[in-house]
Protein backbone atom coordinates (compact mmCIF):
# COMPACT_ATOMS: atom_id res chain seq x y z
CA UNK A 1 137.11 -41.21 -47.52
CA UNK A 2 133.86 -42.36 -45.86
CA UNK A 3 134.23 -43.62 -42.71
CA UNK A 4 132.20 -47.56 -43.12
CA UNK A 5 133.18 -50.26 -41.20
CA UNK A 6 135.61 -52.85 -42.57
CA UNK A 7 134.44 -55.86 -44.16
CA UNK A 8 130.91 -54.86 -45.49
CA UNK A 9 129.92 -57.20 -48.68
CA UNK A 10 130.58 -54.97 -52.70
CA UNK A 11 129.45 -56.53 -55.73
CA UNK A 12 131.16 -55.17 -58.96
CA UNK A 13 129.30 -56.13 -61.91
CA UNK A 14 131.19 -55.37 -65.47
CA UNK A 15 130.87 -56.13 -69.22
CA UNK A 16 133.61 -54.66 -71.80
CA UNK A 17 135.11 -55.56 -75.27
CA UNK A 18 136.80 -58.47 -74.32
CA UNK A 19 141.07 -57.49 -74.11
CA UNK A 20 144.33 -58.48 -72.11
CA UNK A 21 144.64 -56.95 -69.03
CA UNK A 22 141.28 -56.13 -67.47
CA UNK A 23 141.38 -58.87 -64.07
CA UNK A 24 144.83 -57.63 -63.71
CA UNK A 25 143.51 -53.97 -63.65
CA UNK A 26 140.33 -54.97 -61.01
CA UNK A 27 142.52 -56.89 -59.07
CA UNK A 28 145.14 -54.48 -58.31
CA UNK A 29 142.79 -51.73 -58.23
CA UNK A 30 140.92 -53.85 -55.38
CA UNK A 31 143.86 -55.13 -53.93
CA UNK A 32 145.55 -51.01 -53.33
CA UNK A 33 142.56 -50.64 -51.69
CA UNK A 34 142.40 -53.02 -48.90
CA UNK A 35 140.03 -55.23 -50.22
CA UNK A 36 139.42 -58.61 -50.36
CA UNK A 37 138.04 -60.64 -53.46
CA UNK A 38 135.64 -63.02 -51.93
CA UNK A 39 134.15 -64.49 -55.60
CA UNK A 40 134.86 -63.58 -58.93
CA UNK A 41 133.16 -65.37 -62.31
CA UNK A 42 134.08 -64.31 -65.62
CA UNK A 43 133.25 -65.61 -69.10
CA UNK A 44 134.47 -64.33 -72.36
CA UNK A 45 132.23 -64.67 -75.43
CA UNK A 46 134.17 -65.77 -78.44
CA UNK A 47 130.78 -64.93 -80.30
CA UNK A 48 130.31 -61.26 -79.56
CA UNK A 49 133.77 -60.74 -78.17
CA UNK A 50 133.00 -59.18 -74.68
CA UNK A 51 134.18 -60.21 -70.88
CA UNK A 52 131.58 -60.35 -68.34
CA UNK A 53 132.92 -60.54 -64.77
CA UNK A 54 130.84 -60.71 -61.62
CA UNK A 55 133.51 -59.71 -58.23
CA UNK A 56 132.40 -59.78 -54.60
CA UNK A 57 134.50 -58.33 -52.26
CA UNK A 58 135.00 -56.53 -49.15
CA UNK A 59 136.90 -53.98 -47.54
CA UNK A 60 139.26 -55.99 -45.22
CA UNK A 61 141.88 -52.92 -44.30
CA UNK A 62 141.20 -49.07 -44.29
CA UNK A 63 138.06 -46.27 -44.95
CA UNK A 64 136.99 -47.08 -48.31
CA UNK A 65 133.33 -47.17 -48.83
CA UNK A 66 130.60 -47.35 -51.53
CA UNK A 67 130.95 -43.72 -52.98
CA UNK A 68 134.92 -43.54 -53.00
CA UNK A 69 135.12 -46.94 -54.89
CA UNK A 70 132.83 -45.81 -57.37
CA UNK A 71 134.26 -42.82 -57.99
CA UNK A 72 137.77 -44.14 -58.55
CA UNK A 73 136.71 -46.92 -60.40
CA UNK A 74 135.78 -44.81 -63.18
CA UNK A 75 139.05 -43.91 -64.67
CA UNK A 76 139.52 -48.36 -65.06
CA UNK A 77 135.97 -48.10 -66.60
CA UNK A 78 136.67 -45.78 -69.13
CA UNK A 79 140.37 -47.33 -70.00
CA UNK A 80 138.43 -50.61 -70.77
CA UNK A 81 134.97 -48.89 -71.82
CA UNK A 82 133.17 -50.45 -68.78
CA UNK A 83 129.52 -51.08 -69.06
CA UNK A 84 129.41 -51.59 -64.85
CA UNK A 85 127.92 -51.35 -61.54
CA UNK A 86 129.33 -51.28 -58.25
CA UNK A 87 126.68 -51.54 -55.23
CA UNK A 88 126.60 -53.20 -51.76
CA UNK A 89 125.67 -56.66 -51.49
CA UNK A 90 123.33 -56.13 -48.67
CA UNK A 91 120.66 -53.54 -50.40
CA UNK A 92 117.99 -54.40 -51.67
CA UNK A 93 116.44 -54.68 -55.17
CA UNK A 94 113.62 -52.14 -55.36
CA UNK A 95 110.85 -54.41 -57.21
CA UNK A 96 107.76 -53.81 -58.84
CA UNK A 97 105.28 -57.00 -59.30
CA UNK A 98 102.59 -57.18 -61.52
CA UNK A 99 99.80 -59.45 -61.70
CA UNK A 100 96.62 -60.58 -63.08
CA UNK A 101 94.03 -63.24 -61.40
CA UNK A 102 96.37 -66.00 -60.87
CA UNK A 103 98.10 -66.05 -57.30
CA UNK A 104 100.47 -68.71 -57.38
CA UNK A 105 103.86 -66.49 -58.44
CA UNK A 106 102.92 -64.06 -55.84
CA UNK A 107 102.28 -65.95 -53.39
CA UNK A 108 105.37 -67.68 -54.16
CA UNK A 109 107.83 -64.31 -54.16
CA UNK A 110 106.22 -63.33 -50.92
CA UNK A 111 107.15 -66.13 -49.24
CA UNK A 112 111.02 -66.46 -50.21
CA UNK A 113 110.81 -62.74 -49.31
CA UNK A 114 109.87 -63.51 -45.90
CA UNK A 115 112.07 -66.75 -45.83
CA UNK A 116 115.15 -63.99 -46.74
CA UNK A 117 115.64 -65.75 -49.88
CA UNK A 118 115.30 -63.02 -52.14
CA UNK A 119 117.00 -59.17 -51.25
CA UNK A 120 114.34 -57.19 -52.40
CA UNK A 121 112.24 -54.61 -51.37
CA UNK A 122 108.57 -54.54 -52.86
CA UNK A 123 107.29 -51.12 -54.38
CA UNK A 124 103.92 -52.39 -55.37
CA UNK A 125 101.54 -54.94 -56.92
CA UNK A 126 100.18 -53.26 -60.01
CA UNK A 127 97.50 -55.47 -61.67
CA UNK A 128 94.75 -55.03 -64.36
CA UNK A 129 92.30 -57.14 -61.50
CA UNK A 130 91.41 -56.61 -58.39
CA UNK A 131 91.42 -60.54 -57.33
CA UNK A 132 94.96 -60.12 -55.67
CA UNK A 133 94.20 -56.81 -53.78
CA UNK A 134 93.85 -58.69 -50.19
CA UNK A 135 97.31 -60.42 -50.93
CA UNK A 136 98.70 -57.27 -51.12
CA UNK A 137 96.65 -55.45 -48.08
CA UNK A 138 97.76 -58.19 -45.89
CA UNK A 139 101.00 -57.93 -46.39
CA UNK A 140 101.18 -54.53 -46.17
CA UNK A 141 102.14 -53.72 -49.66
CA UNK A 142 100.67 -50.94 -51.53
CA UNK A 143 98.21 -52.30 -54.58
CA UNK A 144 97.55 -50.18 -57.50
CA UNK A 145 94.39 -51.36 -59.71
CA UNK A 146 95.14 -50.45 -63.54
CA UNK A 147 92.74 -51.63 -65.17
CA UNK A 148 93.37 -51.83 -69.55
CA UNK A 149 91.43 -52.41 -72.60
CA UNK A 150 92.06 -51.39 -76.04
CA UNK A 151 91.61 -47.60 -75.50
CA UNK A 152 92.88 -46.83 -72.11
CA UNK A 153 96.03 -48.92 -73.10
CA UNK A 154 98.43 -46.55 -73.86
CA UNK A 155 97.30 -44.31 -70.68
CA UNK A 156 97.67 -46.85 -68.43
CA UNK A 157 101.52 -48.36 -69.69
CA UNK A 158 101.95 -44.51 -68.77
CA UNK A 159 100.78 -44.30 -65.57
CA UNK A 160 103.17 -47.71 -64.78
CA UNK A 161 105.80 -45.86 -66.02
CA UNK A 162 105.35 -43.04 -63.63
CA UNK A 163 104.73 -45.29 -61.15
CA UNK A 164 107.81 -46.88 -61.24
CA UNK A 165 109.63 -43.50 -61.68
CA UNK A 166 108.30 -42.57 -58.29
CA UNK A 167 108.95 -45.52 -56.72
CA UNK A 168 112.47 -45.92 -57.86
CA UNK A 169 111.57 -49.22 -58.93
CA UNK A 170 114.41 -51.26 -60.48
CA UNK A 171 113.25 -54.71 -61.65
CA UNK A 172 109.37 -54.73 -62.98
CA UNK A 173 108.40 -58.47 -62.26
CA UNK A 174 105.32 -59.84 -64.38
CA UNK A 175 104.28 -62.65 -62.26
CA UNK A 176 101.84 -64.01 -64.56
CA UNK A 177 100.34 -60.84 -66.02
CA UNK A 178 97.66 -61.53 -68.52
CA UNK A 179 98.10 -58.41 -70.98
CA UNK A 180 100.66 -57.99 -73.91
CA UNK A 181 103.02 -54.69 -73.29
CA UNK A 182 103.51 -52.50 -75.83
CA UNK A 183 106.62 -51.78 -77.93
CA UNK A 184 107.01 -48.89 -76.23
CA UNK A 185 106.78 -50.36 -72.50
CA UNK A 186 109.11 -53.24 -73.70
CA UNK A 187 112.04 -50.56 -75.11
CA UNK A 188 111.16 -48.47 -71.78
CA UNK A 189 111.56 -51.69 -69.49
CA UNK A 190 114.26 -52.81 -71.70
CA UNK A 191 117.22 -54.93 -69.51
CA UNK A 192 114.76 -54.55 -65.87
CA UNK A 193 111.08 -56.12 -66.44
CA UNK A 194 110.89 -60.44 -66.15
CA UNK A 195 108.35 -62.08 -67.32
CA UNK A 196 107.20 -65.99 -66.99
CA UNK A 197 105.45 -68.75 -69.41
CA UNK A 198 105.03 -72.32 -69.84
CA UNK A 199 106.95 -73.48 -72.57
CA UNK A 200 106.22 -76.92 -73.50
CA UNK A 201 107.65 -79.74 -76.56
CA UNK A 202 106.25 -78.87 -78.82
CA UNK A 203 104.91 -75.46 -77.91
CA UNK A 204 101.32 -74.54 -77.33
CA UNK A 205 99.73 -71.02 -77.28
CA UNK A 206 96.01 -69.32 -77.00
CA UNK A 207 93.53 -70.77 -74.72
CA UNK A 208 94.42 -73.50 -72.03
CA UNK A 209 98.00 -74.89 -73.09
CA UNK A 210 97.85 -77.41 -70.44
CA UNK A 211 94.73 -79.29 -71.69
CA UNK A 212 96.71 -78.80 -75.20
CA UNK A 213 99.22 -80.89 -73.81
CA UNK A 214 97.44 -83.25 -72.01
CA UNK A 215 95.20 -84.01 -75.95
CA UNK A 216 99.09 -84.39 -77.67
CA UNK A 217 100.37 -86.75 -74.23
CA UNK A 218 103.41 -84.32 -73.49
CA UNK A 219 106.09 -86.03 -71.84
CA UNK A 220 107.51 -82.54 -70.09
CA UNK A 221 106.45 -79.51 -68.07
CA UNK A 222 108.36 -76.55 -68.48
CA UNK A 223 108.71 -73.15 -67.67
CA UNK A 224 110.74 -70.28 -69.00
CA UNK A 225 111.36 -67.12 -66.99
CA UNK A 226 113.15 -64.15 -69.25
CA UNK A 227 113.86 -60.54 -69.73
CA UNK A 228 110.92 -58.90 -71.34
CA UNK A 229 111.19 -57.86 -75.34
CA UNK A 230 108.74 -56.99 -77.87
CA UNK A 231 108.98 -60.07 -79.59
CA UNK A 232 106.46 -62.11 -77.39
CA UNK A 233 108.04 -64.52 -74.96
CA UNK A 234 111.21 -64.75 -76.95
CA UNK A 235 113.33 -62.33 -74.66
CA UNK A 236 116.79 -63.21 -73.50
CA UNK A 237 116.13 -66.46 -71.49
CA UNK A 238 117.41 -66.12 -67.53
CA UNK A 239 115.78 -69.68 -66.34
CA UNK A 240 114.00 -72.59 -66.98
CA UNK A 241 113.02 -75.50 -65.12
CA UNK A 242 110.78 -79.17 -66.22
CA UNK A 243 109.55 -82.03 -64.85
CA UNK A 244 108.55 -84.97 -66.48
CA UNK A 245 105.16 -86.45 -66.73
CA UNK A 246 103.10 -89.36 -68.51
CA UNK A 247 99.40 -90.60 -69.47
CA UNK A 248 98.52 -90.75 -65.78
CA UNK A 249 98.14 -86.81 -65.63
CA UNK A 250 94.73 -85.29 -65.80
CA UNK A 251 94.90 -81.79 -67.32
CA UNK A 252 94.14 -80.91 -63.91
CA UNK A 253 97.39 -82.19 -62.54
CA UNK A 254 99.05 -81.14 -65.23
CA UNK A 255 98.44 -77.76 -64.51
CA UNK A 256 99.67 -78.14 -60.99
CA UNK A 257 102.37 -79.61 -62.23
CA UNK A 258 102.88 -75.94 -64.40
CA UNK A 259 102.32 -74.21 -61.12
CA UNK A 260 105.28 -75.61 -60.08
CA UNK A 261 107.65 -74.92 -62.70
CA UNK A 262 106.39 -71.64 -63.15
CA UNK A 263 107.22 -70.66 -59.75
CA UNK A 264 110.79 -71.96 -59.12
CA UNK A 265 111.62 -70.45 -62.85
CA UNK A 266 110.39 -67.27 -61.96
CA UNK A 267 111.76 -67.32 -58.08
CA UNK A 268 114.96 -68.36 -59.41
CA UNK A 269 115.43 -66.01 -62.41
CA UNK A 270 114.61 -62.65 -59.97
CA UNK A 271 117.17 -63.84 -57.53
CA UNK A 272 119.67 -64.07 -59.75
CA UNK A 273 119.06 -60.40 -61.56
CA UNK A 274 118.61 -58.90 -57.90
CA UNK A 275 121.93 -60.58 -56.98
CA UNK A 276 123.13 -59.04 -59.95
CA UNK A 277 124.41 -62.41 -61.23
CA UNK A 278 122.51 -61.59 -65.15
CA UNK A 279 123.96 -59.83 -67.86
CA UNK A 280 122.48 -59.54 -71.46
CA UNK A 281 124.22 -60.35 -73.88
CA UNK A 282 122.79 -59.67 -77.32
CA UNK A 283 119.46 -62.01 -77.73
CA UNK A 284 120.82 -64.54 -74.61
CA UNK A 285 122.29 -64.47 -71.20
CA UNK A 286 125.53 -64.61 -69.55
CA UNK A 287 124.19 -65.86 -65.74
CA UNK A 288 126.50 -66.62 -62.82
CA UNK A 289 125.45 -69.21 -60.26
């Protein structure tokens, strides 16, 4: 057994065909260990008929760490045919971000990342400008300038690909990236890549959606944060977050107003996958607060 010290944070993250006797088998399992279940969620879906459980815990008595959990949880993950994960609460979420001209879900990210809001660790800013480049040199973060049009397309999804192969990235965050991915990126980045748009009643798409909705007096500002699919901005939905307006709003204001919601969906929606609080399931979510 590895020698840690006692009482560092676990998260155990599982999905399985929902059956009797599965808490029962993590809890004793735990408990024989010496640790200590801190929070647990759990949800069954009658729908698709699989348990989702989210269990934080830590190691209150003895010398079990990280790699000896893991490696004797695996014979309760294959009883119950465990889709799971089993990681330490206190590393961070190696993320990707990629942008295009606008700055305000950046800028945003960066500063709940300062703030210690959100445990992640940025690998890059990948963009298809070069507007945000002094964000990312003053902060220290490395910037990579991909620039894409209809012929260098598939070459450049490519080089992302290897980028985030070399960087061990784990969650690709598009932070209001102005370019379409490709099938291919989407199946590649299937489960790990968030995306964010303004989603409005009734909807509005193509060219400046807020001055749509300020001609057709929209009575709500939304936003919709969600995994990333080929079907365009229809992925499994993670977050979403309004505000009401009226008549008084210019379509100036009203796209402050998006601003706003666009951030706090997309903030809130990449702290909640890097807590590992997110599971898919099917075309929706099961999400833990």
């Amino acid at each position: 057994m590895t020698n840690e010290s006692t009482n560092k944070e676990y998260i155990l993250k599982v999905s399985c065909p929902a059956r009797s006797g599965i808490v029962s088998a993590m809890s004793v399992f735990l408990a024989d260990r010496g640790c200590y279940i801190s929070e647990m969620s759990q949800y069954d879906d009658p729908d698709s008929h699989t348990f989702f459980t989210r269990c934080r815990f830590h190691v209150e008595q003895g010398a079990y760490g990280l790699s000896d959990l893991r490696g004797e949880f695996e014979a309760i993950a294959e009883q119950f045919d465990m889709d799971w994960k089993l990681v330490a609460a206190d590393q961070p979420t190696k993320v990707l971000i990629m942008v295009s001209k606008f700055d305000h879900c950046l800028d945003d990210l960066l500063y709940r990342l300062h703030k210690g809001e959100i445990n992640m660790e940025i690998t890059a800013i990948v963009s298809n400008h070069k507007d945000l480049r002094p964000m990312a040199e003053r902060e220290g973060i490395r910037f990579i300038h991909l620039p894409v049009n209809k012929e260098n397309k598939r070459d450049q999804e490519n080089a992302l690909l290897e980028i985030v192969e070399e960087s061990g990235t784990e969650l690709v965050v598009l932070a209001r990236y102005m370019q379409i991915l490709s099938d291919n990126l989407c199946a590649e980045l299937s489960g790990r890549a968030i995306n964010i748009h303004h989603s409005f009643l009734p909807g509005f798409k193509g060219a400046k959606p807020y001055h749509q909705a300020h001609e057709r007096g929209v009575k709500l500002i939304g936003a919709t944060s969600h995994y990333v699919t080929s079907d365009l901005d229809e992925g499994p939905i993670i977050e979403q977050a309004v505000q009401p307006v009226d008549h008084t709003y210019s379509p100036e204001a009203l796209v402050a107003v998006g601003r706003d919601t666009e951030t706090v969906a997309l903030a809130k929606a990449v702290k909640m996958h890097v807590e590992h609080r997110v599971f898919l399931d099917g075309n929706k979510t099961v999400v833990f607060k």
